[in-house]
N, C-alpha and C. Protein backbone atom coordinates (compact mmCIF):
# COMPACT_ATOMS: atom_id res chain seq x y z
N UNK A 1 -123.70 -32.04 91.64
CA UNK A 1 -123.23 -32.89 90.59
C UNK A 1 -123.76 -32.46 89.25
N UNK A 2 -125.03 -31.94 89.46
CA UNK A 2 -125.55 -31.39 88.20
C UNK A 2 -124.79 -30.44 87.57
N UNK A 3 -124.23 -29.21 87.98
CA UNK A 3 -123.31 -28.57 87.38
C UNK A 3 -122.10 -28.84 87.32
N UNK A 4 -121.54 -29.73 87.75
CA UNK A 4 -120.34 -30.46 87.49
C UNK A 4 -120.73 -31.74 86.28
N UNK A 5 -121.75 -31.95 86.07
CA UNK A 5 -122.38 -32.61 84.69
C UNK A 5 -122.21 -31.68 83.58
N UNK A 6 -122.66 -30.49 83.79
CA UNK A 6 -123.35 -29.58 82.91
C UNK A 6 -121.91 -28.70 82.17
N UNK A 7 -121.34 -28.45 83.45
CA UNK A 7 -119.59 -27.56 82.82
C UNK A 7 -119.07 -28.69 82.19
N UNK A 8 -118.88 -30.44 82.49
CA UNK A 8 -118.41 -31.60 81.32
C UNK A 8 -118.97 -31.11 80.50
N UNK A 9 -119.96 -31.22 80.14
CA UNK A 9 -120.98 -30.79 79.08
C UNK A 9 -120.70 -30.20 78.19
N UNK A 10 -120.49 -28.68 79.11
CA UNK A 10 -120.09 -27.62 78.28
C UNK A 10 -118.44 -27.28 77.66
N UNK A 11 -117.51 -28.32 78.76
CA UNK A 11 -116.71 -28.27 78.22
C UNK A 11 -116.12 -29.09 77.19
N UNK A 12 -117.20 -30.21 77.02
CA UNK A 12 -116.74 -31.05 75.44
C UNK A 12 -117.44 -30.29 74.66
N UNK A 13 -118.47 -30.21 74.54
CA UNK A 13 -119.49 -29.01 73.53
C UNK A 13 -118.03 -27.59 72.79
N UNK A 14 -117.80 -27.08 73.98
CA UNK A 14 -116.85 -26.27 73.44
C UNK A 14 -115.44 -26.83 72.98
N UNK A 15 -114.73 -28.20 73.52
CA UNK A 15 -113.45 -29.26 72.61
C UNK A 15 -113.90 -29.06 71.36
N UNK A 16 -115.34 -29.18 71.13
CA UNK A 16 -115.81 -29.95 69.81
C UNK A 16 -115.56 -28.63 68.83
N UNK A 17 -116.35 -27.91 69.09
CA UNK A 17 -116.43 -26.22 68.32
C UNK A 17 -114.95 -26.06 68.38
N UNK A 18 -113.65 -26.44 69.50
CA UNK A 18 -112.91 -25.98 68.68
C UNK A 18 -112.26 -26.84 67.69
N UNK A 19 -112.35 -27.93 68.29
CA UNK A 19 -112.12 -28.99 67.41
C UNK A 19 -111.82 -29.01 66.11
N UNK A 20 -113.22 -29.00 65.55
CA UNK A 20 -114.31 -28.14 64.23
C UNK A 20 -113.57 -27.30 63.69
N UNK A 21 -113.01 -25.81 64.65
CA UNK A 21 -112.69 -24.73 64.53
C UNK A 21 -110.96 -25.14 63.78
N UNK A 22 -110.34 -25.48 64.82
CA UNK A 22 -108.90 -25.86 64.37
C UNK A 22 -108.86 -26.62 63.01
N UNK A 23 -109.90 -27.68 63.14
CA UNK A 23 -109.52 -28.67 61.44
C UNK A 23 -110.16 -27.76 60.47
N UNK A 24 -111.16 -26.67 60.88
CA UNK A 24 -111.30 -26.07 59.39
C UNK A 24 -110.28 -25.01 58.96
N UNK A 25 -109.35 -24.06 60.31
CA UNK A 25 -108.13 -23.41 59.92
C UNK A 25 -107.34 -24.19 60.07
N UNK A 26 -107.05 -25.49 59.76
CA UNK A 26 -105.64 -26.67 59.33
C UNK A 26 -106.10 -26.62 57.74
N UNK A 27 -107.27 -26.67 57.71
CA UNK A 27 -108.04 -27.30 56.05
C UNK A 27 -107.42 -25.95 55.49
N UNK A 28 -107.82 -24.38 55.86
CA UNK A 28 -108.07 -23.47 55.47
C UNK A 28 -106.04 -23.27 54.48
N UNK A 29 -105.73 -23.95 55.89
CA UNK A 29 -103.96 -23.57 55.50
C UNK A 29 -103.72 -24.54 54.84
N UNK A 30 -104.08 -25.90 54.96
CA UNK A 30 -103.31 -26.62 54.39
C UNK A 30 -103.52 -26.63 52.32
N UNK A 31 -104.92 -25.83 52.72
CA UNK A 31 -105.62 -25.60 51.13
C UNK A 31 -104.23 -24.50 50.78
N UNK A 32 -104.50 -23.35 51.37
CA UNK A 32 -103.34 -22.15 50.54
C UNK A 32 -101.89 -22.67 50.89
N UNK A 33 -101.49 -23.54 51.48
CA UNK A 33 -100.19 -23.81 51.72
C UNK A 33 -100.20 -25.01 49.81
N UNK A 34 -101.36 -25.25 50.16
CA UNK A 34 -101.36 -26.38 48.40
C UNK A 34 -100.94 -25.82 47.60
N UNK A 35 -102.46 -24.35 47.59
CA UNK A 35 -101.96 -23.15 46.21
C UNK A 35 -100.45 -22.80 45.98
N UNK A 36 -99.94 -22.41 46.97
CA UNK A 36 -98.84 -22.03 47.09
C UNK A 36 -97.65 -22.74 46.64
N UNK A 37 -98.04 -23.73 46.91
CA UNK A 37 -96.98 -25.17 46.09
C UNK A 37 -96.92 -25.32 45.01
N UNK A 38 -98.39 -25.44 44.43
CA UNK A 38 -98.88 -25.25 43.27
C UNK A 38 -98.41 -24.54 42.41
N UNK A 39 -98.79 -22.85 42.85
CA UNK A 39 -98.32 -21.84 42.18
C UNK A 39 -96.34 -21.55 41.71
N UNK A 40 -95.63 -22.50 42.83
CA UNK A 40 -94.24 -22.24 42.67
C UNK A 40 -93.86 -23.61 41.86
N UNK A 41 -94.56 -24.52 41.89
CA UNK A 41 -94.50 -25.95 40.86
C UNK A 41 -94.36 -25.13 39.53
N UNK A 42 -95.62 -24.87 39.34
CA UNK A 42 -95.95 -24.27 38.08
C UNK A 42 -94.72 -23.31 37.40
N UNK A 43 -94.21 -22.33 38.20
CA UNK A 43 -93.35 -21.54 38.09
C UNK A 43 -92.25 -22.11 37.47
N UNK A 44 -91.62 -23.12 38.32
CA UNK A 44 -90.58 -23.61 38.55
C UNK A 44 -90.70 -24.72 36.94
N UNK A 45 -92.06 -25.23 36.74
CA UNK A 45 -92.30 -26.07 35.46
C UNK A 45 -91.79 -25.57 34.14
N UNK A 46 -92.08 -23.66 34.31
CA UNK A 46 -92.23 -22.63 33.62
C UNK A 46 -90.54 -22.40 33.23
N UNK A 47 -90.03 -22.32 34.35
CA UNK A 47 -88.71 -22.22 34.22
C UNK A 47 -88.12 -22.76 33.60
N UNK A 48 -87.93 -23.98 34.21
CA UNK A 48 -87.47 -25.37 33.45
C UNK A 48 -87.80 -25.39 31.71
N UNK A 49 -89.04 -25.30 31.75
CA UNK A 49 -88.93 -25.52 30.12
C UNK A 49 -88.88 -24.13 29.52
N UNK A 50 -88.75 -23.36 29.97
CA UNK A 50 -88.00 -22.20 29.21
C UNK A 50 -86.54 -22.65 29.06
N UNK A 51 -85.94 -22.91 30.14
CA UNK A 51 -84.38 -23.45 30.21
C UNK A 51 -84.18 -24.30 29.19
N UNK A 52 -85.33 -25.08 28.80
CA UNK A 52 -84.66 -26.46 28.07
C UNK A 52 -84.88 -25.78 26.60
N UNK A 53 -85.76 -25.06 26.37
CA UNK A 53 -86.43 -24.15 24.85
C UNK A 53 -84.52 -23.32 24.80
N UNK A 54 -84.46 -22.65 25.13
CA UNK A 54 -83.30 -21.89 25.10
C UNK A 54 -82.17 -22.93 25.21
N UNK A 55 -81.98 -23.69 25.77
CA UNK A 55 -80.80 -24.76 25.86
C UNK A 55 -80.76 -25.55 24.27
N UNK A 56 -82.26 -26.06 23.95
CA UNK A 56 -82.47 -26.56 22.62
C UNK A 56 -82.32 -25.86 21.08
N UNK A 57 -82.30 -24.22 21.70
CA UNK A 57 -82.22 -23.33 20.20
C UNK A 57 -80.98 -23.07 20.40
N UNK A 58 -79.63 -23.39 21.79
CA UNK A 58 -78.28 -22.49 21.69
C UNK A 58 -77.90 -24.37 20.49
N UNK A 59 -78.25 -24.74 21.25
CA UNK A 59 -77.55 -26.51 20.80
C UNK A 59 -77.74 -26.13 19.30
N UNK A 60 -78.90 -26.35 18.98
CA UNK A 60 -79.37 -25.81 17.13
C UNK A 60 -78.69 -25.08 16.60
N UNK A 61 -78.21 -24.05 16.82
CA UNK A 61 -77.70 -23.01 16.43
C UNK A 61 -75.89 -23.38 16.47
N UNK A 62 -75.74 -23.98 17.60
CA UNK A 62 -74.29 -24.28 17.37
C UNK A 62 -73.93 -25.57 16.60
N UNK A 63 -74.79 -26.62 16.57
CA UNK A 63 -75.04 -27.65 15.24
C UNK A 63 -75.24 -27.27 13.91
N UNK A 64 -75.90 -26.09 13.90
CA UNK A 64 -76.09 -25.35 12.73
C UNK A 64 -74.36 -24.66 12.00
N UNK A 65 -74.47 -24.15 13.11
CA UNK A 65 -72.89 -23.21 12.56
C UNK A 65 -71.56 -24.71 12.51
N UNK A 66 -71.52 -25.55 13.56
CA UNK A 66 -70.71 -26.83 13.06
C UNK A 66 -71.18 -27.23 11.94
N UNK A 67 -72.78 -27.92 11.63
CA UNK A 67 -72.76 -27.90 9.94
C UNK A 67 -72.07 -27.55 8.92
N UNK A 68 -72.78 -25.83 9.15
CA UNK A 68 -71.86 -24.75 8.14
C UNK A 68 -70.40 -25.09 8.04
N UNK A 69 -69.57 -24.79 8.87
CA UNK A 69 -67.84 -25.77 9.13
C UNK A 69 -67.72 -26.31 8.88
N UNK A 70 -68.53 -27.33 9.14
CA UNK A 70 -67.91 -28.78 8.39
C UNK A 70 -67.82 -28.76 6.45
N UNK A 71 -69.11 -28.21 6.76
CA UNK A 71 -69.62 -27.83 4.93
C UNK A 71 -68.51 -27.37 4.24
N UNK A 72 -68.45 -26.56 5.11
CA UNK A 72 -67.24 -25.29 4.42
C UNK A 72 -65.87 -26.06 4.09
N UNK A 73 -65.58 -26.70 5.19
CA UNK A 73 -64.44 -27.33 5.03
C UNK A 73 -64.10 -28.78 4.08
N UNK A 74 -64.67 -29.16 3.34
CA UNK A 74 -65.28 -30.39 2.63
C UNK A 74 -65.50 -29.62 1.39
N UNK A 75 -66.30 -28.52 1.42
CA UNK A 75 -66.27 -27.95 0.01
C UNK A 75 -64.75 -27.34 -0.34
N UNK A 76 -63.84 -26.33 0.80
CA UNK A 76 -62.78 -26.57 0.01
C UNK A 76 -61.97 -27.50 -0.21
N UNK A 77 -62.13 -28.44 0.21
CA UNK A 77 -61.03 -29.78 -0.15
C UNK A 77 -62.05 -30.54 -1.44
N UNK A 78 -62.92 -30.55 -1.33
CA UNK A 78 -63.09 -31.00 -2.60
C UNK A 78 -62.74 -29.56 -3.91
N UNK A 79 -62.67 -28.49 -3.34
CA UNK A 79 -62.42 -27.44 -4.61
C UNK A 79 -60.66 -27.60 -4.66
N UNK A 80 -60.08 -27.67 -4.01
CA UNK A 80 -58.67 -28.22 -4.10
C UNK A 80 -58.88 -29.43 -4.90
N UNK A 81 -59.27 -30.06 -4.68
CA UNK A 81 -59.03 -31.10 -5.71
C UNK A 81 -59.23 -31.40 -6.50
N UNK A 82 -60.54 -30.91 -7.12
CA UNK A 82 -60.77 -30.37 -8.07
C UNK A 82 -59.84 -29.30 -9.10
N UNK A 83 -59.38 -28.57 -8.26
CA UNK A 83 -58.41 -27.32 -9.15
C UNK A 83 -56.97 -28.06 -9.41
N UNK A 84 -56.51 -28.99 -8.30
CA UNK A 84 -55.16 -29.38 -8.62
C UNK A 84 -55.45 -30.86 -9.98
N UNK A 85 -56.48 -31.44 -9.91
CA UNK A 85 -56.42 -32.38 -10.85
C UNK A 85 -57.01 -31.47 -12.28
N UNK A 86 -57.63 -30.35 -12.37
CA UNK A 86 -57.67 -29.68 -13.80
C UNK A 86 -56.28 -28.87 -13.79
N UNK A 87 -55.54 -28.65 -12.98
CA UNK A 87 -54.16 -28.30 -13.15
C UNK A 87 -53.04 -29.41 -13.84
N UNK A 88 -53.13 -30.17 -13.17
CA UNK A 88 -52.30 -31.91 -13.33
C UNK A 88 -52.95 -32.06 -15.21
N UNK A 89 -54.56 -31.87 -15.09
CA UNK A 89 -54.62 -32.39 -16.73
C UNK A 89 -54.15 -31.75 -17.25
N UNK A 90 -54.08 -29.99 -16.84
CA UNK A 90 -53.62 -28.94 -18.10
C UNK A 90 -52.20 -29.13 -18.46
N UNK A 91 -51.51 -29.49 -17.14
CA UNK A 91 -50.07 -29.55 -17.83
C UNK A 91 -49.77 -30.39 -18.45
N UNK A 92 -50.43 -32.11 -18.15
CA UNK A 92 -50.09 -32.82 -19.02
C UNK A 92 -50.41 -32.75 -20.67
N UNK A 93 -51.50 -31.65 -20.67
CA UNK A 93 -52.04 -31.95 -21.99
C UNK A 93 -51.03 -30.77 -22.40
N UNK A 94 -50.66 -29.71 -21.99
CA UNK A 94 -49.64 -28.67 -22.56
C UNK A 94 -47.85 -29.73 -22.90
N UNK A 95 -47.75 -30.64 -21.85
CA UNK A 95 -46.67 -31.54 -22.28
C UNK A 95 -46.94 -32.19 -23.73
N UNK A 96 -48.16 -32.87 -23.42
CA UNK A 96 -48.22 -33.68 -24.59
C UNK A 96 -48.01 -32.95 -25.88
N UNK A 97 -49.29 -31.63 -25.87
CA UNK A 97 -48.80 -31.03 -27.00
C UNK A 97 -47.56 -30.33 -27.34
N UNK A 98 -47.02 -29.73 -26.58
CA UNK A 98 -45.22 -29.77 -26.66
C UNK A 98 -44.41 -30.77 -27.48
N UNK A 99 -44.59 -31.85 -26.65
CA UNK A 99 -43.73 -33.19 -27.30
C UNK A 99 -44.61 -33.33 -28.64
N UNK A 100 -45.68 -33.24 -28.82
CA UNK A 100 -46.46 -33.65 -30.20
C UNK A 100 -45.29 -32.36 -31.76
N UNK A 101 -45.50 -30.87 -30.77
CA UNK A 101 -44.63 -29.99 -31.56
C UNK A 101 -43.10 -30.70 -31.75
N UNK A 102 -42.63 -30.94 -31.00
CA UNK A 102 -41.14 -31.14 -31.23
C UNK A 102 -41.29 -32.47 -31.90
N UNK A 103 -41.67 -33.40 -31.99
CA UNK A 103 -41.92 -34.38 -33.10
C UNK A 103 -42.10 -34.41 -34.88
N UNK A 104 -43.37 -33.62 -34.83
CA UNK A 104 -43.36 -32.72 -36.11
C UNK A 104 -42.37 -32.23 -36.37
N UNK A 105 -41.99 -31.41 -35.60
CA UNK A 105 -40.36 -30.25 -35.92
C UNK A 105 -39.71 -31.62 -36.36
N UNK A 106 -39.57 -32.66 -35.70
CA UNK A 106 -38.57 -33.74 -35.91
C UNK A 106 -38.50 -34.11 -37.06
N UNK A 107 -39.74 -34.52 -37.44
CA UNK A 107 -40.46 -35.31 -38.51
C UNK A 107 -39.80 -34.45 -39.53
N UNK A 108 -40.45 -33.19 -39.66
CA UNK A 108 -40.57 -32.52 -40.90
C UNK A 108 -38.90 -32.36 -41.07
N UNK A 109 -37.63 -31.80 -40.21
CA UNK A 109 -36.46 -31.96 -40.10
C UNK A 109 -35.86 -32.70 -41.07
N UNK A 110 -36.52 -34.16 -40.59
CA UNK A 110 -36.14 -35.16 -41.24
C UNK A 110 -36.43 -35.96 -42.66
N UNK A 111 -37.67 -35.38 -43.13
CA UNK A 111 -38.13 -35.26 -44.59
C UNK A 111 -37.21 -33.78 -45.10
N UNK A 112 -36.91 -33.02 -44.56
CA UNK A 112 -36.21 -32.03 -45.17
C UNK A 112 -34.84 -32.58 -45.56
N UNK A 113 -34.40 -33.15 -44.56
CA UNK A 113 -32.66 -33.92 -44.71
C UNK A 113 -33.10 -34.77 -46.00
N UNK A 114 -34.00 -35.80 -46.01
CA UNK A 114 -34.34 -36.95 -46.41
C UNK A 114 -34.37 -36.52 -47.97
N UNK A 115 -34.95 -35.91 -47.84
CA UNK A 115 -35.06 -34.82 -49.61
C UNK A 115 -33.77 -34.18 -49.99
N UNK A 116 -33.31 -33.62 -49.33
CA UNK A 116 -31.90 -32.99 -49.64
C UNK A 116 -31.30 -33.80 -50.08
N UNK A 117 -31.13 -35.36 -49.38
CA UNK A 117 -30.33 -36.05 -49.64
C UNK A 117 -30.48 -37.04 -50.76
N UNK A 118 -31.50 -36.98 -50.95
CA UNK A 118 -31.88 -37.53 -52.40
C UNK A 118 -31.28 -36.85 -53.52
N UNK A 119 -31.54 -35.38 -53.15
CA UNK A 119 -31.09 -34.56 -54.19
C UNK A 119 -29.71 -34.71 -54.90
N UNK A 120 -29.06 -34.62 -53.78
CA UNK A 120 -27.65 -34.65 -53.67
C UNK A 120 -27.10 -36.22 -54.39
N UNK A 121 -27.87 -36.87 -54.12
CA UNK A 121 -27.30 -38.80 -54.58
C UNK A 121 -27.98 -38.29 -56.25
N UNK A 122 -28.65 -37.56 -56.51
CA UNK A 122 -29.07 -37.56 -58.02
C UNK A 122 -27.91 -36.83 -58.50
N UNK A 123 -27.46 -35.53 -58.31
CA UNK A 123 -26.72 -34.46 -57.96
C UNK A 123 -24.99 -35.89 -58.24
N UNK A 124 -25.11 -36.44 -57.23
CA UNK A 124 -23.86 -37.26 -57.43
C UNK A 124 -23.74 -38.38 -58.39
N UNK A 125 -24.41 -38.59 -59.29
CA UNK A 125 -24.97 -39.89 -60.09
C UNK A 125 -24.97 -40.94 -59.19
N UNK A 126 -25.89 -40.63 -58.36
CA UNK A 126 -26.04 -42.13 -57.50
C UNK A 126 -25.14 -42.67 -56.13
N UNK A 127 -24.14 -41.60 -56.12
CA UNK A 127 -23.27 -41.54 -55.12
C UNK A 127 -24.27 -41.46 -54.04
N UNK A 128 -24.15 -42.35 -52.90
CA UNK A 128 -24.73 -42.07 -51.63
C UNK A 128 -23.95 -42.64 -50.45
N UNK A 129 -24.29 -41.32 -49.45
CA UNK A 129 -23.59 -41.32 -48.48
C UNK A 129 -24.01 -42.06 -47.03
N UNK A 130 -23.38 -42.73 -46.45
CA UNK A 130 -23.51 -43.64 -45.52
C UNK A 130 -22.69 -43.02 -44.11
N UNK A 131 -23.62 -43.20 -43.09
CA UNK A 131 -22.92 -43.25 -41.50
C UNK A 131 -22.04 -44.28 -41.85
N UNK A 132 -21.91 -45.56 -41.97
CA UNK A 132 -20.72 -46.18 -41.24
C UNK A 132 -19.10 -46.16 -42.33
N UNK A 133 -19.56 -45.10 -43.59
CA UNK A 133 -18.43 -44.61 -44.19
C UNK A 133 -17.98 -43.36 -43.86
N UNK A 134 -18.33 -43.08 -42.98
CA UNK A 134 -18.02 -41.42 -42.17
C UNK A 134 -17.50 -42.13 -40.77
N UNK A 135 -17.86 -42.96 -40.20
CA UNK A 135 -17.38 -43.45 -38.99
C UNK A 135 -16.46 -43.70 -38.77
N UNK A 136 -15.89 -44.80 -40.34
CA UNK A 136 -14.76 -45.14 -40.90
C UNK A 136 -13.71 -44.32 -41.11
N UNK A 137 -13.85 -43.41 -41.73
CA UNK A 137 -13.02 -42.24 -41.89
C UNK A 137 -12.74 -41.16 -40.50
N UNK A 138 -13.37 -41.06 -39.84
CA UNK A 138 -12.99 -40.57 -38.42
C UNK A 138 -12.32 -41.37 -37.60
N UNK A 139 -12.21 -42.68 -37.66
CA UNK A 139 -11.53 -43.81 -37.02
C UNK A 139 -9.64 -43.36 -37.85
């Protein structure tokens, strides 16, 4: 019985050692199986915000250039409108002064007649001539 004591003995003594043995290569793996997680977390963290850095400068850059577009397009409509309303003033002010010329022309025309015709009523002793005695006579 004694050595049937003694091999129990020896054979929990040795359960135990491996026991021991197995949880420190479970510890051993489950430590580098961590690193390993770790190390591809990290990676993968790495990735990601590279992805989002590059995702954030294409976005910028194409907000940037829509800016520019939009800009662009706003500055020429305001330069159109700008050019067609200093167009619109120029002609009106080239009308006005037009009509201002042919007025004068009018004016002065009509001090020219106006004088002549004075002349002419002195010229006639006082004789002066009337539209509705010319009207008369064409009737």
């Amino acid at each position: 019985m004694n050595s049937l004591l003694t091999l129990a003995k020896d054979l929990e003594q040795k359960s135990k050692v491996q026991q021991q043995s197995t949880g420190e290569m479970l510890k051993a793996a489950f430590s580098e199986h961590e690193k390993s997680v770790r190390a591809e977390l990290s990676e993968s963290e790495k990735r990601i915000s590279a992805a989002i850095l590059d995702h954030d400068r294409k976005l910028s850059s194409a907000m940037s250039q829509r800016t520019k577009g939009m800009l662009r397009i706003v500055s020429q409509t305001w330069l159109t409108i700008v050019l067609v309303s200093v167009l619109l003033i120029a002609s009106s002010a080239a009308i006005l002064w037009w009509q201002s010329q042919q007025i004068l022309d009018n004016y002065t025309t009509i001090r020219e007649q106006k004088s002549t015709q004075a002349m002419l009523s002195e010229r006639n002793s006082g004789v002066q001539l009337s539209t509705a005695a010319i009207r008369d006579a064409a009737a």
